[in-house]
PDB file of N, CA and C in Angstrom:
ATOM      1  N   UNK A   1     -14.455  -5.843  18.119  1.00  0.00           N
ATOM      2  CA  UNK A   1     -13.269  -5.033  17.951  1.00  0.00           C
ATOM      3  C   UNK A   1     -13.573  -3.635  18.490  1.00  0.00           C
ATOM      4  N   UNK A   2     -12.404  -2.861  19.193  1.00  0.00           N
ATOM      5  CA  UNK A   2     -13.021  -1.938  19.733  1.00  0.00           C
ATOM      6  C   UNK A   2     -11.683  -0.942  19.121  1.00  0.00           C
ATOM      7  N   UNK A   3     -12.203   0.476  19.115  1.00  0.00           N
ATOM      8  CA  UNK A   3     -11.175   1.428  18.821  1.00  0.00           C
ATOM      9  C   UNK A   3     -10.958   1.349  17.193  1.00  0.00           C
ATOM     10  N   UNK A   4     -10.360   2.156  16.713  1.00  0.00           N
ATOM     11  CA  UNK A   4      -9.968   2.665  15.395  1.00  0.00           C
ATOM     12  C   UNK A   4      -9.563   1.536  14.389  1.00  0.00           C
ATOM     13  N   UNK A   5     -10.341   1.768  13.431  1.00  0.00           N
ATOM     14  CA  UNK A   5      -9.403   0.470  12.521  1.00  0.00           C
ATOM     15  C   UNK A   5      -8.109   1.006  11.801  1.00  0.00           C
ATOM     16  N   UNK A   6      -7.893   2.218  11.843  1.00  0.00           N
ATOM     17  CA  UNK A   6      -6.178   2.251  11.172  1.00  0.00           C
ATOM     18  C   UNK A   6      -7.067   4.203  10.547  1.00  0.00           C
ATOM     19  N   UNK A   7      -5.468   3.974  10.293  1.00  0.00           N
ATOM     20  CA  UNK A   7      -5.583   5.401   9.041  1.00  0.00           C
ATOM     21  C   UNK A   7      -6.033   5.706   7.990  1.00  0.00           C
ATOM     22  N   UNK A   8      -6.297   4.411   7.320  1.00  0.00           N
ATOM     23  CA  UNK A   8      -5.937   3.951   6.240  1.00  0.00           C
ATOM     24  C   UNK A   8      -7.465   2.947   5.834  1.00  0.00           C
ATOM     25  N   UNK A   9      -8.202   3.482   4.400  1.00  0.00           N
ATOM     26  CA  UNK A   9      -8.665   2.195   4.102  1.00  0.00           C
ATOM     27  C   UNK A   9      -8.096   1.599   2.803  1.00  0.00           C
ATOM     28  N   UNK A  10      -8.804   0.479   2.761  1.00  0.00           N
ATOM     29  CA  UNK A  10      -8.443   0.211   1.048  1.00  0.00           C
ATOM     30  C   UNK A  10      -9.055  -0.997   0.731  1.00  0.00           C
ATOM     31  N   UNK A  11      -9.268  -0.986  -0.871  1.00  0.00           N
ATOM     32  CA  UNK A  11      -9.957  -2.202  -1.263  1.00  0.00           C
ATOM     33  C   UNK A  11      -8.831  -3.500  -1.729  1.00  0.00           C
ATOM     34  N   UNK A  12      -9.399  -4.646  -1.017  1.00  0.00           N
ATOM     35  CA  UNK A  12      -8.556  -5.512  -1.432  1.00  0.00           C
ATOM     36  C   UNK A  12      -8.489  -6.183  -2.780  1.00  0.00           C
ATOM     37  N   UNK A  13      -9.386  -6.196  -3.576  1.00  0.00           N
ATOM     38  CA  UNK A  13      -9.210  -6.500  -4.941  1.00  0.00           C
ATOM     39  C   UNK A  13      -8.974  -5.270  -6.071  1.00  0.00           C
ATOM     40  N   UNK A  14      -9.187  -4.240  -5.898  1.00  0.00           N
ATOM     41  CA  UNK A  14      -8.010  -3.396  -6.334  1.00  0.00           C
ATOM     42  C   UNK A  14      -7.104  -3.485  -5.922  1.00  0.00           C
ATOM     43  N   UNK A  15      -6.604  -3.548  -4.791  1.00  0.00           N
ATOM     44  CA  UNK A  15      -5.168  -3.249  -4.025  1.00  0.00           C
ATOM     45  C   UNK A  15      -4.908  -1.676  -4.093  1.00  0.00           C
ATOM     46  N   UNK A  16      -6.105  -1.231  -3.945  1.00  0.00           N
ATOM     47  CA  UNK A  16      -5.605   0.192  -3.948  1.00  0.00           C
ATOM     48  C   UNK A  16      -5.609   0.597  -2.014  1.00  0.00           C
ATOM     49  N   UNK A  17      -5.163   1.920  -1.725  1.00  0.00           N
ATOM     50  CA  UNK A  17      -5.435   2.420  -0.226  1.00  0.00           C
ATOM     51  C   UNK A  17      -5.451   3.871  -0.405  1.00  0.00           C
ATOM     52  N   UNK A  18      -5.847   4.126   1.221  1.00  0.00           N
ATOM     53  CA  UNK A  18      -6.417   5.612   1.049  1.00  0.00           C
ATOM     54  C   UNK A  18      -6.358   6.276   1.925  1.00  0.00           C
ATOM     55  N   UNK A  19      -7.104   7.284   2.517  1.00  0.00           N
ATOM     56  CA  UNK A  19      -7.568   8.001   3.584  1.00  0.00           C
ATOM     57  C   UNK A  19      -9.152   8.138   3.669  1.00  0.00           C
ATOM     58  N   UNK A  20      -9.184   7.368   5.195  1.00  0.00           N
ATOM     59  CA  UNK A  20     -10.870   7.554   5.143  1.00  0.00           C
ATOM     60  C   UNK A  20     -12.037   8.092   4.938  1.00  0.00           C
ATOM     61  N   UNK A  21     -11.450   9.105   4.938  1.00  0.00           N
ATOM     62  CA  UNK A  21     -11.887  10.303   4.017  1.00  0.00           C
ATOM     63  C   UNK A  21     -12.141  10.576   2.715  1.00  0.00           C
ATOM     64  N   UNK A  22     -11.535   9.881   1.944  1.00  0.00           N
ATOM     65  CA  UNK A  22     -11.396   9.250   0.603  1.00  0.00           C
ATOM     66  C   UNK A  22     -12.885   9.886   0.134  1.00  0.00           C
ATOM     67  N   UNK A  23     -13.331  10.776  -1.124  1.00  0.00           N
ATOM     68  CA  UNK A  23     -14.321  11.188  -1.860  1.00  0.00           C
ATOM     69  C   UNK A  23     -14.619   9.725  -2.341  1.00  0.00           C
ATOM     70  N   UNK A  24     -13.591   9.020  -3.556  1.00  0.00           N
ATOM     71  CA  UNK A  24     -14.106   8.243  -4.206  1.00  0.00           C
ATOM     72  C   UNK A  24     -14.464   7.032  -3.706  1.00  0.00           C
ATOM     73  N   UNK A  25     -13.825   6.794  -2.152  1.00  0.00           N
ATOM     74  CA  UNK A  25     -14.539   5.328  -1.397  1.00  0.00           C
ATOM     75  C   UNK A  25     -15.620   6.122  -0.706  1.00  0.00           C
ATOM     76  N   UNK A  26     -15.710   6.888  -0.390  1.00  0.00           N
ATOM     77  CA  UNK A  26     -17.349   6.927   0.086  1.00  0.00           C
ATOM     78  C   UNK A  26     -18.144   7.645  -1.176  1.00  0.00           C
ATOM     79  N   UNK A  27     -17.973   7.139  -2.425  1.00  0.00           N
ATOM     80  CA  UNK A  27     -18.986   7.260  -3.384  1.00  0.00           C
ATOM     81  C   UNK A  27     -19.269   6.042  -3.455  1.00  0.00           C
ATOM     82  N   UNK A  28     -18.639   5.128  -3.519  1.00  0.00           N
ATOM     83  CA  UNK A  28     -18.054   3.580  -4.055  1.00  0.00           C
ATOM     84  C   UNK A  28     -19.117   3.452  -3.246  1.00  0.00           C
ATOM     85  N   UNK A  29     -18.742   3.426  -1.489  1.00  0.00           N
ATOM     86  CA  UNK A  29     -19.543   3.066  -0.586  1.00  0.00           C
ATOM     87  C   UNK A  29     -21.310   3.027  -0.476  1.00  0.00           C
ATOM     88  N   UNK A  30     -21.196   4.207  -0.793  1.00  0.00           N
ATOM     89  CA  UNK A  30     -22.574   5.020  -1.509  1.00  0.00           C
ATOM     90  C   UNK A  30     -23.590   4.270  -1.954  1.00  0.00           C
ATOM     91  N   UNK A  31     -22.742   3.728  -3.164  1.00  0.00           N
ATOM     92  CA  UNK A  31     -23.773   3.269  -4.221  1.00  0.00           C
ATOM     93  C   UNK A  31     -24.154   1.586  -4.126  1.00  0.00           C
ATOM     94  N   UNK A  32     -24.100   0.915  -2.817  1.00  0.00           N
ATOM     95  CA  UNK A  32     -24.752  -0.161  -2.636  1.00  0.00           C
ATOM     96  C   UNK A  32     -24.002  -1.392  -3.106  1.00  0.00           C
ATOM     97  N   UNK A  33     -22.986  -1.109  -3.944  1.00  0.00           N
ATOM     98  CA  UNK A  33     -21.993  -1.835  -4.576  1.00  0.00           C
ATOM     99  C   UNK A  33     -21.335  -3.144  -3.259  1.00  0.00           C
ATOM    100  N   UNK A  34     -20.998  -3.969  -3.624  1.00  0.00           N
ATOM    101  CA  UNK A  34     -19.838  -5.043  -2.836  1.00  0.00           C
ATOM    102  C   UNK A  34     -18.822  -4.689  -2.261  1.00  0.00           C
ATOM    103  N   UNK A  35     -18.812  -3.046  -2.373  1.00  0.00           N
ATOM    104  CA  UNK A  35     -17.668  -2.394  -1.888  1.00  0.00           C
ATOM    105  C   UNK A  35     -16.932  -2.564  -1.005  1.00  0.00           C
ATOM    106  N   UNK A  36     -17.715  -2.084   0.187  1.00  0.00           N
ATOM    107  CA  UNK A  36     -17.633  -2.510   1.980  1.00  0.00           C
ATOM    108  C   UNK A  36     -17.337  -4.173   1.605  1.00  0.00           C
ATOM    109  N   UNK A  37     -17.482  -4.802   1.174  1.00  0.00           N
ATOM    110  CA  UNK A  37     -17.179  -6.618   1.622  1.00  0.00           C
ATOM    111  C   UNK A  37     -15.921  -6.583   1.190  1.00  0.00           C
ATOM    112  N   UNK A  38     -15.053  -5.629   0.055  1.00  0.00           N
ATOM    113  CA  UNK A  38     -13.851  -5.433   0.124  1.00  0.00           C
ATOM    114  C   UNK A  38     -13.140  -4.629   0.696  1.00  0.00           C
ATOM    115  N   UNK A  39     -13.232  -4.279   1.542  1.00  0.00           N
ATOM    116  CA  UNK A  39     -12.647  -3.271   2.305  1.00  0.00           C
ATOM    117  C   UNK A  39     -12.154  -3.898   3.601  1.00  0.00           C
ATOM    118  N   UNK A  40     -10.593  -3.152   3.314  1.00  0.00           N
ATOM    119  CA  UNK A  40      -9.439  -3.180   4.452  1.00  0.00           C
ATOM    120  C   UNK A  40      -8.998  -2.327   5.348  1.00  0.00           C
ATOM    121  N   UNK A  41      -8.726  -2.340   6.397  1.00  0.00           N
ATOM    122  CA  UNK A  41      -7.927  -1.096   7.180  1.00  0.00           C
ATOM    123  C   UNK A  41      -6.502  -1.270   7.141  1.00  0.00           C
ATOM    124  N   UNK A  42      -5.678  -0.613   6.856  1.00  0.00           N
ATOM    125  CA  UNK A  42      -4.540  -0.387   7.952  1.00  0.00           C
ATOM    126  C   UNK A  42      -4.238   0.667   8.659  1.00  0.00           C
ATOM    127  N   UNK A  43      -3.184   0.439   9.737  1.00  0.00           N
ATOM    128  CA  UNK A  43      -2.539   1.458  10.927  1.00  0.00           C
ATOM    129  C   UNK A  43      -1.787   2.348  10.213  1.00  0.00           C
ATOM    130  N   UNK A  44      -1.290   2.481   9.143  1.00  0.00           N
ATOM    131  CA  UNK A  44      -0.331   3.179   8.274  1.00  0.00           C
ATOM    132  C   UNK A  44       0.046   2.844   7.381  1.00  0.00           C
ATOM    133  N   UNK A  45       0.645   3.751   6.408  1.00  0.00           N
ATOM    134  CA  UNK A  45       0.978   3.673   5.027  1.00  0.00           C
ATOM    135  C   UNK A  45       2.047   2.197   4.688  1.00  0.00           C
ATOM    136  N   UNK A  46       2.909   2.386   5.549  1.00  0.00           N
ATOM    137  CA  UNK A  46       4.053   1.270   5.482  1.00  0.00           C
ATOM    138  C   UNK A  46       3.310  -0.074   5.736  1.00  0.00           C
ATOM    139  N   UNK A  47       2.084  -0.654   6.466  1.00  0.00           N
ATOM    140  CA  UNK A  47       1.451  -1.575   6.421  1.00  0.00           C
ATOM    141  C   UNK A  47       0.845  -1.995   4.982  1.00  0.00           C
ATOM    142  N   UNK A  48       0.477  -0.826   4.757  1.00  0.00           N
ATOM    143  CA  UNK A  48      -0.770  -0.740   3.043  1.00  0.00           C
ATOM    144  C   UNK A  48       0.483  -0.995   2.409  1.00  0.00           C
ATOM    145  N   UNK A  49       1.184  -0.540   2.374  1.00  0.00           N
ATOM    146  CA  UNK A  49       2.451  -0.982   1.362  1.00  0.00           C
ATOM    147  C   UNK A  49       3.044  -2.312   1.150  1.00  0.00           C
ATOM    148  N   UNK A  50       3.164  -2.812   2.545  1.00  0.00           N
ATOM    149  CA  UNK A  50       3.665  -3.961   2.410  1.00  0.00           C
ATOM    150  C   UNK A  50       2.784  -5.469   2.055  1.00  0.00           C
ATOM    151  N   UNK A  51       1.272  -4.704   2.672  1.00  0.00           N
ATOM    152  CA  UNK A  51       0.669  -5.918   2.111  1.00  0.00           C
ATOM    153  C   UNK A  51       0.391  -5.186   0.293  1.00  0.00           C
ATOM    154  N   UNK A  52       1.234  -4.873  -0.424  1.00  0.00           N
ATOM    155  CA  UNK A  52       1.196  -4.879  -1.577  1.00  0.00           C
ATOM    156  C   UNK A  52      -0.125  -4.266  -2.255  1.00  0.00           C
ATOM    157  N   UNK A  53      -0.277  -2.765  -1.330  1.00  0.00           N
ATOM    158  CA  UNK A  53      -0.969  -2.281  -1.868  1.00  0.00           C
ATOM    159  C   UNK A  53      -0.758  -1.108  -2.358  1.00  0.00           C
ATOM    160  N   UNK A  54      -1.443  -0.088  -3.744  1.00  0.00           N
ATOM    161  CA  UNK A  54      -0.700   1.271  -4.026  1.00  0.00           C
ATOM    162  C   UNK A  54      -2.046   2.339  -3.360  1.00  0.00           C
ATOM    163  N   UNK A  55      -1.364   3.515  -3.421  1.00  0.00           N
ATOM    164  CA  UNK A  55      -2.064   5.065  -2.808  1.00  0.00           C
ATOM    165  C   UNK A  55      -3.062   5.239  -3.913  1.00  0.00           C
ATOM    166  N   UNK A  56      -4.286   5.711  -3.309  1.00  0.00           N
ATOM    167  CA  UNK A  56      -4.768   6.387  -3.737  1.00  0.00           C
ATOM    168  C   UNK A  56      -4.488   7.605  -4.754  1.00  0.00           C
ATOM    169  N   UNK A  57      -5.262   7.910  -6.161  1.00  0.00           N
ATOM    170  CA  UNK A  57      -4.583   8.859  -6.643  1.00  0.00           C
ATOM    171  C   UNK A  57      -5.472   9.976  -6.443  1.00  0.00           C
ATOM    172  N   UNK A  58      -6.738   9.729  -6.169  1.00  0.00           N
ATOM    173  CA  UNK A  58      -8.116  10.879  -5.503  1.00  0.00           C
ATOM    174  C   UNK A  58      -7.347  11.868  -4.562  1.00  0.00           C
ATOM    175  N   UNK A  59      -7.316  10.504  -3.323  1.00  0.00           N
ATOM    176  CA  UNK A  59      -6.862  11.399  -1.614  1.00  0.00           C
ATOM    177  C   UNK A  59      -5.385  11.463  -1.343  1.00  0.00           C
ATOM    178  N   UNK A  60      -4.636  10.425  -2.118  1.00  0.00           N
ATOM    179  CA  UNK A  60      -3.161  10.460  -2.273  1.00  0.00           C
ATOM    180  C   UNK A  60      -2.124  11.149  -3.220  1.00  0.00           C
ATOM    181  N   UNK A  61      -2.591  12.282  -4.126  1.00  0.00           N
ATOM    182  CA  UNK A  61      -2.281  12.526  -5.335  1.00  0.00           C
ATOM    183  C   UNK A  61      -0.621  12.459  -5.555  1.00  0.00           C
ATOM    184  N   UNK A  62      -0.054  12.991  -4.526  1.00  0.00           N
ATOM    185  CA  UNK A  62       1.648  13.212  -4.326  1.00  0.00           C
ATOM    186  C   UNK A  62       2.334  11.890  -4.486  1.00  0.00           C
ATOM    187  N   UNK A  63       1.563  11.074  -2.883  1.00  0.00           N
ATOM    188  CA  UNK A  63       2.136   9.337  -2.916  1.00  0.00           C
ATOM    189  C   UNK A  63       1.902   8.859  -4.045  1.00  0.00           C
ATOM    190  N   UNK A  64       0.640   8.914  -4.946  1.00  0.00           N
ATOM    191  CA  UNK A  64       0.375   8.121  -6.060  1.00  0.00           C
ATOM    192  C   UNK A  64       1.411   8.354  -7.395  1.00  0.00           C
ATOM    193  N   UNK A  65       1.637   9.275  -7.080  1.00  0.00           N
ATOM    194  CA  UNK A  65       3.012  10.062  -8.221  1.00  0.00           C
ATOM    195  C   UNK A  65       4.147   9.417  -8.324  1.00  0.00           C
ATOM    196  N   UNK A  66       4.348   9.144  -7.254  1.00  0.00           N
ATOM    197  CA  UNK A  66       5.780   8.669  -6.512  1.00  0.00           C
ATOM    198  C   UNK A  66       5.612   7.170  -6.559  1.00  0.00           C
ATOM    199  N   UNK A  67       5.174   6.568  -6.679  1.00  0.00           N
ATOM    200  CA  UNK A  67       4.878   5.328  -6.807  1.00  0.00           C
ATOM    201  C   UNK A  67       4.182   4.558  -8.310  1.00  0.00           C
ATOM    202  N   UNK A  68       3.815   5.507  -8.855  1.00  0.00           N
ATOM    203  CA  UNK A  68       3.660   5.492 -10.437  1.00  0.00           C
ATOM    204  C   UNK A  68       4.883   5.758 -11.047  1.00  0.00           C
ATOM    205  N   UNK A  69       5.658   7.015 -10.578  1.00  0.00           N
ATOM    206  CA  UNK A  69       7.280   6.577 -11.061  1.00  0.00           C
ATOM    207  C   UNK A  69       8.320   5.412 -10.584  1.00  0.00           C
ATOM    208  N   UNK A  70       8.060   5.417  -9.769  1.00  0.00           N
ATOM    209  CA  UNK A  70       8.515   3.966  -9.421  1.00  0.00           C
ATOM    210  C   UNK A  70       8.624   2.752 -10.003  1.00  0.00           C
ATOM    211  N   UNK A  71       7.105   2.411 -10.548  1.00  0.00           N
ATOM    212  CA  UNK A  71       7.072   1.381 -10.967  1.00  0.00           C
ATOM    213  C   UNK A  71       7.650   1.218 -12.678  1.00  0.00           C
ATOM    214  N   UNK A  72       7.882   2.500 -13.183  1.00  0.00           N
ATOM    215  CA  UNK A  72       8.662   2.373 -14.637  1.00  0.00           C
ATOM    216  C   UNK A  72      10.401   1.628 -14.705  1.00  0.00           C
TER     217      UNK A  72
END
């Protein structure tokens, strides 16, 4: 595979997503954990969304808001 994997990472058994940048996935990453074997990319938010995943509340704090009200 060549070129960028997306904007976006996220773990697939959380179903959480992020920005690659993400503090708490590169702690996750860090610590030797199974982490990376769950880990997803997408091209954008509307992808992470649709495969039924929620924002980050670390690197996403605003989206995660908005989508925590949502779901009430």
């Amino acid at each position: 595979m060549t070129g960028t994997p997306g904007k976006f990472g996220g773990h697939r058994k959380r179903r959480v997503y992020g920005l690659l940048t993400c503090k708490a996935a590169r702690r996750a990453l860090g610590t030797g954990s199974s982490y990376a074997q769950q880990r997803v990319f997408f091209i954008d938010e509307a992808t992470a969304r649709a495969a039924g995943y929620r924002p980050c509340s670390t690197c996403m704090p605003d989206e995660h808001k908005v989508w925590k009200a949502a779901q009430k």
